[in-house]
PDB file of N, CA and C in Angstrom:
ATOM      1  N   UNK A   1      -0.796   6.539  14.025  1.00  0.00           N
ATOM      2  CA  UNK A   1      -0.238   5.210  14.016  1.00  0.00           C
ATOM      3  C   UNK A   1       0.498   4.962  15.336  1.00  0.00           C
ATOM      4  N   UNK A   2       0.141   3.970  16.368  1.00  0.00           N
ATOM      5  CA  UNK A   2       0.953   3.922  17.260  1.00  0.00           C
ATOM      6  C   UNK A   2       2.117   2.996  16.924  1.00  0.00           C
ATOM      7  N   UNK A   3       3.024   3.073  17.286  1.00  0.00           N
ATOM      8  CA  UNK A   3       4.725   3.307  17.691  1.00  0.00           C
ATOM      9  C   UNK A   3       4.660   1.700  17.325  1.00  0.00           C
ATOM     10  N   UNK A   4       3.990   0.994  18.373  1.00  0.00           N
ATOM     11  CA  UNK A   4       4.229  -0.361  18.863  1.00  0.00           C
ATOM     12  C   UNK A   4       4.002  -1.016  17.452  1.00  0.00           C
ATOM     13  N   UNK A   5       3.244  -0.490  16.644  1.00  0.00           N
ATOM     14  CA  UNK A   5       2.406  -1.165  15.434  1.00  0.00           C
ATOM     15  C   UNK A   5       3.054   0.090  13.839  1.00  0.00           C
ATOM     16  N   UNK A   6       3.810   0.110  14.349  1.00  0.00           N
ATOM     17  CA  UNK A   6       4.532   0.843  13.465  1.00  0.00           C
ATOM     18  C   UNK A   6       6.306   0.837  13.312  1.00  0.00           C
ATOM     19  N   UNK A   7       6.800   0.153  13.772  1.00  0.00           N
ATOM     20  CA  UNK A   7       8.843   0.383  14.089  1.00  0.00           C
ATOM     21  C   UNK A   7       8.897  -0.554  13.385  1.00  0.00           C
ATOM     22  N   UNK A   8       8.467  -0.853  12.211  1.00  0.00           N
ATOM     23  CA  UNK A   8       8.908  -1.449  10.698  1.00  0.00           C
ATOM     24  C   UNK A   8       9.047  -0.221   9.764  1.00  0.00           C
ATOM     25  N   UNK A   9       8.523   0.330  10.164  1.00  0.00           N
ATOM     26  CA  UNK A   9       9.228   1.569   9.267  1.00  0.00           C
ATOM     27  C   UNK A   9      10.250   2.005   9.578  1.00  0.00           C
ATOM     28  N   UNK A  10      11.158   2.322  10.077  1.00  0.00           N
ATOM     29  CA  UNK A  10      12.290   2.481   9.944  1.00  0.00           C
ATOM     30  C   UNK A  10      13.003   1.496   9.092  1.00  0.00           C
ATOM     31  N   UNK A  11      12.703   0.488   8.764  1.00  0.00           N
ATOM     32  CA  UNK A  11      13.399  -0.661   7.929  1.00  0.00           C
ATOM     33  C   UNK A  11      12.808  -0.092   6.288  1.00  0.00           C
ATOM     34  N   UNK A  12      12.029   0.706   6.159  1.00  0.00           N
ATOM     35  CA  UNK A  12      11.549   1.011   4.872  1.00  0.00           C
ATOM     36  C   UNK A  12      12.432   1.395   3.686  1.00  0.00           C
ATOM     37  N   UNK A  13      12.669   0.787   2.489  1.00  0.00           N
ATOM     38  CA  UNK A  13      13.382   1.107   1.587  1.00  0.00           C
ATOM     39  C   UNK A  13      12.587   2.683   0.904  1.00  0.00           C
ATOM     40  N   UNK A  14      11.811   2.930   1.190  1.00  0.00           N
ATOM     41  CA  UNK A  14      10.660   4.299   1.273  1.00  0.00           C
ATOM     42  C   UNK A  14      11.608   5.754   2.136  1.00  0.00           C
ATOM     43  N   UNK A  15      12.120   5.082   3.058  1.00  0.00           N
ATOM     44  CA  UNK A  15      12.563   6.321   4.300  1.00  0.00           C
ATOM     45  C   UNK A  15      13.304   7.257   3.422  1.00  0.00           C
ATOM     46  N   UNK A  16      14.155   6.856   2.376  1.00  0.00           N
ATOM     47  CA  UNK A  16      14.886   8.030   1.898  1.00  0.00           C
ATOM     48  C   UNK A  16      14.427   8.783   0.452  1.00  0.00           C
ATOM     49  N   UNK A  17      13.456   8.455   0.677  1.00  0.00           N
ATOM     50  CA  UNK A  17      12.785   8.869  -1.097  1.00  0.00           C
ATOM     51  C   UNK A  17      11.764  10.060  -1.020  1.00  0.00           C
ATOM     52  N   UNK A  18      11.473  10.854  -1.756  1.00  0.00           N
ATOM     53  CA  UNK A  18      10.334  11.686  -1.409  1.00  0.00           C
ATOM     54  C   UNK A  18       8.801  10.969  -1.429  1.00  0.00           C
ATOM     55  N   UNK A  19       7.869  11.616  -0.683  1.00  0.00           N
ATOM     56  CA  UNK A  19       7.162  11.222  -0.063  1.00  0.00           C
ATOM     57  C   UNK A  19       6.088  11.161  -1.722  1.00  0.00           C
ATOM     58  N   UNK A  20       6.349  12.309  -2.168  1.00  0.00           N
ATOM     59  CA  UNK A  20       5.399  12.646  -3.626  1.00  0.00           C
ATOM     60  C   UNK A  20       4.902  11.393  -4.469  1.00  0.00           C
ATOM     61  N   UNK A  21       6.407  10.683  -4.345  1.00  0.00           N
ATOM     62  CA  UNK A  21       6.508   9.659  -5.016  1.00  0.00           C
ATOM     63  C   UNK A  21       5.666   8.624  -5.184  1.00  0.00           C
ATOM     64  N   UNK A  22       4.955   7.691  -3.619  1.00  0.00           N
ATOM     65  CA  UNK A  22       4.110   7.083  -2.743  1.00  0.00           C
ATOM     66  C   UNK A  22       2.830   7.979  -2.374  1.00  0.00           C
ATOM     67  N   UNK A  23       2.612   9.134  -2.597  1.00  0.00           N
ATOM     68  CA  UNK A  23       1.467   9.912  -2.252  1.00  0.00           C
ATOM     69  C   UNK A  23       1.470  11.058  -3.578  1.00  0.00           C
ATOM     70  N   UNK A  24       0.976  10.701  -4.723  1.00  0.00           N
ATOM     71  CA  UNK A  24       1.765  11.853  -6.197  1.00  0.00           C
ATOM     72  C   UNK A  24       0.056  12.701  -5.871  1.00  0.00           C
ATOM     73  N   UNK A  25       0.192  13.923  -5.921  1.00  0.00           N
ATOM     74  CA  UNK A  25      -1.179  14.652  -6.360  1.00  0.00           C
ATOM     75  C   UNK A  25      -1.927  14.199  -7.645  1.00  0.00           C
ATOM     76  N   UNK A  26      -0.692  14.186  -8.679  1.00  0.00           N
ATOM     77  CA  UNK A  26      -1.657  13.611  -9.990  1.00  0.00           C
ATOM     78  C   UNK A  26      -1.200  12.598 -10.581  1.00  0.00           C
ATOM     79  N   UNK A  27      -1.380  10.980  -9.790  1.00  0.00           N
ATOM     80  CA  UNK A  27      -0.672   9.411 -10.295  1.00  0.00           C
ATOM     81  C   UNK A  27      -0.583   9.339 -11.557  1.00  0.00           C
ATOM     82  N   UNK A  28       0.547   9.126 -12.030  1.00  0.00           N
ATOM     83  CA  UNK A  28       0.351   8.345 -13.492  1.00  0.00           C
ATOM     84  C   UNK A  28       0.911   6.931 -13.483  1.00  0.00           C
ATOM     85  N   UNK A  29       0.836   6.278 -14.337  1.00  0.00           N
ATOM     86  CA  UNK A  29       1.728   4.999 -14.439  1.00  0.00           C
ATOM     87  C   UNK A  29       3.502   4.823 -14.105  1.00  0.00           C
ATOM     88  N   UNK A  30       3.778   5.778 -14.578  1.00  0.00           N
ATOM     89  CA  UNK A  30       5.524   6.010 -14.681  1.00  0.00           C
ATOM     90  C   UNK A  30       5.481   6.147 -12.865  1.00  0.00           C
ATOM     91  N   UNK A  31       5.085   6.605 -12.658  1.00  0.00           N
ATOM     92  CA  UNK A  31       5.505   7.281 -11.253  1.00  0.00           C
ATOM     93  C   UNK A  31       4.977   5.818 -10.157  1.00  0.00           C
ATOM     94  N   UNK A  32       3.715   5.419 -10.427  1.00  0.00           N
ATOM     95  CA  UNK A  32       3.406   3.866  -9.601  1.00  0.00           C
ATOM     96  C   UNK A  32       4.155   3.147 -10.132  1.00  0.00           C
ATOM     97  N   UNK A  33       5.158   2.934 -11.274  1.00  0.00           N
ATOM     98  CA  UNK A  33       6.115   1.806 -11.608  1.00  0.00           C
ATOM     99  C   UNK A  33       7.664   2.160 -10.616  1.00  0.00           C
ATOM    100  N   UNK A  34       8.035   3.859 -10.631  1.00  0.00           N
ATOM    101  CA  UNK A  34       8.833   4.229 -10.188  1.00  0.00           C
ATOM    102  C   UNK A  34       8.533   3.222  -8.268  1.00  0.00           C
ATOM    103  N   UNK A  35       7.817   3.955  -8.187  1.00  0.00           N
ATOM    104  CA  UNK A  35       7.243   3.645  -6.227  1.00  0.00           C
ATOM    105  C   UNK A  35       7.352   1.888  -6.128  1.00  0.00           C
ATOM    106  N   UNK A  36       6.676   1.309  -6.745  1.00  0.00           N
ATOM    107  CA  UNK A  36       6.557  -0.094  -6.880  1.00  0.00           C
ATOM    108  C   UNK A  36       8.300  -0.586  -6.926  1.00  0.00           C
ATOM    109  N   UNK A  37       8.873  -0.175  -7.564  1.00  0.00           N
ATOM    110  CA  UNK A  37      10.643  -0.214  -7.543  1.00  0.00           C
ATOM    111  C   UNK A  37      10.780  -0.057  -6.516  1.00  0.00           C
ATOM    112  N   UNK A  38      10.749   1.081  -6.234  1.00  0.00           N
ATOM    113  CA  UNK A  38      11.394   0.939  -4.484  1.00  0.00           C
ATOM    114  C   UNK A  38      10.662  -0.228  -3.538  1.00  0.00           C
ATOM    115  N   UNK A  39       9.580  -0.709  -3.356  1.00  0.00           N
ATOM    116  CA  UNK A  39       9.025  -1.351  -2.863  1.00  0.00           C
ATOM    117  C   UNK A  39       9.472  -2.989  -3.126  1.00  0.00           C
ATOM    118  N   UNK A  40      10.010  -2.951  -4.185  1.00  0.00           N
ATOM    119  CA  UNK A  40       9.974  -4.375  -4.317  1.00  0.00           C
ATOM    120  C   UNK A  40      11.948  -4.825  -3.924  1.00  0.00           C
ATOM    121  N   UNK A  41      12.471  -3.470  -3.213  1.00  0.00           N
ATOM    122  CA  UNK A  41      13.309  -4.347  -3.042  1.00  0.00           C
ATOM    123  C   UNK A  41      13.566  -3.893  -1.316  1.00  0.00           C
ATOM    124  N   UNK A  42      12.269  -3.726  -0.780  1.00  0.00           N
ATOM    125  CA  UNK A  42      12.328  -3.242   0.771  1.00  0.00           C
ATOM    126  C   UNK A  42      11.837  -4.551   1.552  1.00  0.00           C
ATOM    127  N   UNK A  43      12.819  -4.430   2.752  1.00  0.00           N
ATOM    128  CA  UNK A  43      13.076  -5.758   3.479  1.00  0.00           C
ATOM    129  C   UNK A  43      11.639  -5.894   4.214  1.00  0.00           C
ATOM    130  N   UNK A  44      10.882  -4.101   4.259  1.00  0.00           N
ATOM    131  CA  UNK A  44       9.789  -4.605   5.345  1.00  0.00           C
ATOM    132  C   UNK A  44       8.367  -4.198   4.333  1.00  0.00           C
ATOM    133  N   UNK A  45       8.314  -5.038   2.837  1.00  0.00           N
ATOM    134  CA  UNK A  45       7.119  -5.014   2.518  1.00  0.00           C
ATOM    135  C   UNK A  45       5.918  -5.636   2.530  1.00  0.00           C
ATOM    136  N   UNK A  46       5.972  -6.911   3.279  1.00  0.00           N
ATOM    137  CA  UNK A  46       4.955  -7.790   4.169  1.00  0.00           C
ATOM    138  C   UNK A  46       4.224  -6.991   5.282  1.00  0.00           C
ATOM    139  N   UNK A  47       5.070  -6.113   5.830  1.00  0.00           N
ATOM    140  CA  UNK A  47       4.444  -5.883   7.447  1.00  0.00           C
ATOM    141  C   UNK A  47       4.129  -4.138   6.978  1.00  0.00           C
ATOM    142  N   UNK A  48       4.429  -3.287   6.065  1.00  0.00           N
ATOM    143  CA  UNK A  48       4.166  -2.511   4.820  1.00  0.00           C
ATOM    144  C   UNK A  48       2.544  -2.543   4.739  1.00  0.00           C
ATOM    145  N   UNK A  49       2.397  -3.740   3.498  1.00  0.00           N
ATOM    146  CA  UNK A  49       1.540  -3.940   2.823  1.00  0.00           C
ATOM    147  C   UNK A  49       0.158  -4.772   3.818  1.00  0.00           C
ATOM    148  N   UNK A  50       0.839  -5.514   4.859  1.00  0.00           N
ATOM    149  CA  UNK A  50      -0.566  -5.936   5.981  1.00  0.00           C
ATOM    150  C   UNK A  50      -0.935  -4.724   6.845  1.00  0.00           C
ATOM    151  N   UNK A  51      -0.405  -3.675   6.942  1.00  0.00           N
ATOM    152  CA  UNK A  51      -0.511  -3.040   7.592  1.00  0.00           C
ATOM    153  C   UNK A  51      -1.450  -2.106   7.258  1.00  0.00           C
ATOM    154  N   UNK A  52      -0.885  -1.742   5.479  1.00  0.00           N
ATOM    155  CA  UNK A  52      -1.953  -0.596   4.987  1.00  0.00           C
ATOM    156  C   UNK A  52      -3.406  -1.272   4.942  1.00  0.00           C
ATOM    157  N   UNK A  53      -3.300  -2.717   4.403  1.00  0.00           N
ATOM    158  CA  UNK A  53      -4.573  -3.601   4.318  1.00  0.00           C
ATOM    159  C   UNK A  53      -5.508  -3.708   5.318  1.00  0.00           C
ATOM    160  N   UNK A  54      -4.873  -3.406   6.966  1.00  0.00           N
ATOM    161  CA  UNK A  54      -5.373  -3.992   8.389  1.00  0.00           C
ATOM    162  C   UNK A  54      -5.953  -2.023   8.624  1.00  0.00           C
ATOM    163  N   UNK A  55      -5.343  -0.834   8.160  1.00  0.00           N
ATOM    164  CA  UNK A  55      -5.455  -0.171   8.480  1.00  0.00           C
ATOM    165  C   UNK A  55      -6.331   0.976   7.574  1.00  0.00           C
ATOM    166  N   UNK A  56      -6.417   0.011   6.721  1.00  0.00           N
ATOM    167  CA  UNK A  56      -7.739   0.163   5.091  1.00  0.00           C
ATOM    168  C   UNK A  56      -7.071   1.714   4.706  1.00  0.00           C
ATOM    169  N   UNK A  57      -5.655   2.019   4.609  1.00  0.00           N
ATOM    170  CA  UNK A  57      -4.944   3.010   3.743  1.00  0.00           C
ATOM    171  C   UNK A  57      -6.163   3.525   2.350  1.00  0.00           C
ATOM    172  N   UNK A  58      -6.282   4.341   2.296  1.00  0.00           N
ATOM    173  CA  UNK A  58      -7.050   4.849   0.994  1.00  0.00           C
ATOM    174  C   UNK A  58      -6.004   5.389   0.036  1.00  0.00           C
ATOM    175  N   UNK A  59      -5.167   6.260   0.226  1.00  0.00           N
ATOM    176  CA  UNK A  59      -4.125   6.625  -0.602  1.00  0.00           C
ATOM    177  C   UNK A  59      -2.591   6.303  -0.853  1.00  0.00           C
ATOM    178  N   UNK A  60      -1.981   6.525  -1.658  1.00  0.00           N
ATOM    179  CA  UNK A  60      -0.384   6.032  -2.176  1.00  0.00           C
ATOM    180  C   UNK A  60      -0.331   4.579  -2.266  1.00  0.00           C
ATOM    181  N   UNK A  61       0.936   4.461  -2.276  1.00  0.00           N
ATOM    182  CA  UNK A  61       1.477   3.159  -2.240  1.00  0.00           C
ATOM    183  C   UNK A  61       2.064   2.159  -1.477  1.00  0.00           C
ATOM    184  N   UNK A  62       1.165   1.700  -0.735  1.00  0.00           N
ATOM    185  CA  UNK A  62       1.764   0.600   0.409  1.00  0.00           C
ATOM    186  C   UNK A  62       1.997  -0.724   0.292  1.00  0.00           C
ATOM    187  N   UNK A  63       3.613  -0.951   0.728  1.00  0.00           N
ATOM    188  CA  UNK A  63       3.590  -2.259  -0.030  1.00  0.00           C
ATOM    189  C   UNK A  63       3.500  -2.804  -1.400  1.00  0.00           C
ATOM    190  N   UNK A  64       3.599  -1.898  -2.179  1.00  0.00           N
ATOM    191  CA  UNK A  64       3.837  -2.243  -3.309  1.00  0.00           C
ATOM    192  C   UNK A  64       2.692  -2.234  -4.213  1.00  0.00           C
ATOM    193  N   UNK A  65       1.825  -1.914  -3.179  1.00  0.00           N
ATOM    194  CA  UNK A  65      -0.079  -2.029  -3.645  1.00  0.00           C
ATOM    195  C   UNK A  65      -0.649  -0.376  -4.078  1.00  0.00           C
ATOM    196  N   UNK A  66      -1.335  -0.130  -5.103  1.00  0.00           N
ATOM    197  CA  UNK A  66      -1.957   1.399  -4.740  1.00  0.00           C
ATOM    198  C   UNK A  66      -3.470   1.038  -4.121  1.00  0.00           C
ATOM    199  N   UNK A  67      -3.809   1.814  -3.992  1.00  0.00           N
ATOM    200  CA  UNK A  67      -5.668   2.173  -3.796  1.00  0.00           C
ATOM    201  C   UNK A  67      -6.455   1.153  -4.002  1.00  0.00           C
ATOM    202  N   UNK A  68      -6.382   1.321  -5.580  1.00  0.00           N
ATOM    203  CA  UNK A  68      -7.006   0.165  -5.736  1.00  0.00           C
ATOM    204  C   UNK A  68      -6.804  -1.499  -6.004  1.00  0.00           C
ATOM    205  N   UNK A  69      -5.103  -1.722  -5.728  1.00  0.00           N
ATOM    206  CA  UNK A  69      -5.253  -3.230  -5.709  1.00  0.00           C
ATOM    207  C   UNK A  69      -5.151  -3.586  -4.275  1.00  0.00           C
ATOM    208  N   UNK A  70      -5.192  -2.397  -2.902  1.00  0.00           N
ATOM    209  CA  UNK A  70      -5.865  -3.215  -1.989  1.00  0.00           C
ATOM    210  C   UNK A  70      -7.304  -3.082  -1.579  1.00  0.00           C
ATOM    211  N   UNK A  71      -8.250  -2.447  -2.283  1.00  0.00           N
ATOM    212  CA  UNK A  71      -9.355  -2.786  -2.342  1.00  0.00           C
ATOM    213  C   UNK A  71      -9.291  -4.145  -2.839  1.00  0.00           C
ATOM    214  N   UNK A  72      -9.026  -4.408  -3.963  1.00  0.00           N
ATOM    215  CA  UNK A  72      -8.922  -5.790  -4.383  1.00  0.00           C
ATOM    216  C   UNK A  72      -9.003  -6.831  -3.694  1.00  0.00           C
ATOM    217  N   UNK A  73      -7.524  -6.832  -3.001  1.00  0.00           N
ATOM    218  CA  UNK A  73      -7.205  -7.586  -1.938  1.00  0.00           C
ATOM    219  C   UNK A  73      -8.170  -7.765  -0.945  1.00  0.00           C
ATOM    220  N   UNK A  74      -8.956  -6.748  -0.749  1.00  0.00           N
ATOM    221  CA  UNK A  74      -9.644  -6.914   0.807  1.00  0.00           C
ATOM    222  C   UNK A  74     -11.103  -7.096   0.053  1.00  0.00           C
ATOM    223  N   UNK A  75     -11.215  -6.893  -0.963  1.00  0.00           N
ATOM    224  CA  UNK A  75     -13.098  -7.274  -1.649  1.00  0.00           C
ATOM    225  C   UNK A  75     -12.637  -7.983  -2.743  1.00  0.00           C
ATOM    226  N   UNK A  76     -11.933  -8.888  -2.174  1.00  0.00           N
ATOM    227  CA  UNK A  76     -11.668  -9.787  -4.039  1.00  0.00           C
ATOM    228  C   UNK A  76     -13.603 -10.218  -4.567  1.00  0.00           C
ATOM    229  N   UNK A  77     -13.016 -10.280  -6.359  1.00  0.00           N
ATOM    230  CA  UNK A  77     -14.125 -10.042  -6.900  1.00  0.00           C
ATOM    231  C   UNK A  77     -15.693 -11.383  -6.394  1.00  0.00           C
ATOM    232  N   UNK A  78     -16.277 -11.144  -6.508  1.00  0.00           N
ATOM    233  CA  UNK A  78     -17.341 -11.910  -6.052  1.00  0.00           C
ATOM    234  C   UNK A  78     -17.257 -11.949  -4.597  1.00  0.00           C
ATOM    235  N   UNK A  79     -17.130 -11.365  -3.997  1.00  0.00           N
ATOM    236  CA  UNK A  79     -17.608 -11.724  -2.466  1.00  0.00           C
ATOM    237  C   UNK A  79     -18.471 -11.104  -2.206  1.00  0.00           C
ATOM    238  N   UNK A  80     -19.384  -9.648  -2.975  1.00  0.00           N
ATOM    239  CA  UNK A  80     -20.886  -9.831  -2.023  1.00  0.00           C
ATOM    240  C   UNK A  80     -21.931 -10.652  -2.617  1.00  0.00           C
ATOM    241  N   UNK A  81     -22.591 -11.529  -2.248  1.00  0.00           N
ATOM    242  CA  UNK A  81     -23.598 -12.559  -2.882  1.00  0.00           C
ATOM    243  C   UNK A  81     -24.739 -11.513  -2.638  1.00  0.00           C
ATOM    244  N   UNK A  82     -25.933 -11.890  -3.498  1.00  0.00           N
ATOM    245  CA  UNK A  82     -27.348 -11.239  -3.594  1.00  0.00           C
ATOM    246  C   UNK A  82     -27.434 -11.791  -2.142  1.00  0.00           C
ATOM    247  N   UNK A  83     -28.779 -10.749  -1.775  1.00  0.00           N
ATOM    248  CA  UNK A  83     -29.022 -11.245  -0.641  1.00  0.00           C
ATOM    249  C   UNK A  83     -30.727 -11.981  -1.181  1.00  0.00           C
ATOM    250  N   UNK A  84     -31.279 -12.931  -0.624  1.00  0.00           N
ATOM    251  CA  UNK A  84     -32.018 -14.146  -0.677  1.00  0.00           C
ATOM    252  C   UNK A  84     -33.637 -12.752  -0.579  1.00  0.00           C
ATOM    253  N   UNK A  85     -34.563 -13.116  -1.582  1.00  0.00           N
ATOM    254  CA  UNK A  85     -35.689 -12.477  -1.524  1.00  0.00           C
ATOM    255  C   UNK A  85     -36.780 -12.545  -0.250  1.00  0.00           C
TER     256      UNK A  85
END
């Protein structure tokens, strides 16, 4: 991650928490509700959450998002059309 596109993290309500938390080996619900808490009261979860989206994050919790609701975000449903015979 370069520097220039990254010094919103230091503003992260994330910086003092363990990392397990946002990256768990084995996710359950309790633990993405736990992470999502911290997230929802961090000043830099816009520039967070565009970031993991711009930088197609595969794992934890960025921004308040896991795995798969920014797949979501970035393939909301119906966007590949058949292609024409």
């Amino acid at each position: 991650m370069p520097l220039e596109e990254t010094g919103w993290l230091r503003g992260g309500a994330c910086r003092s928490s363990d990392p397990e938390l946002f990256f768990p080996l084995a996710p359950s619900a309790a633990q993405e509700r736990r992470a999502k808490a911290v997230c929802a009261r961090c000043e830099v979860l816009a520039e967070c959450r565009a970031y993991a989206l711009r930088a197609g994050e595969t794992e934890g919790i960025w921004g308040g998002l896991t795995p798969q609701e920014r797949r979501r975000s970035r393939f909301p449903a119906g966007w590949r059309t058949r292609a024409s015979a």
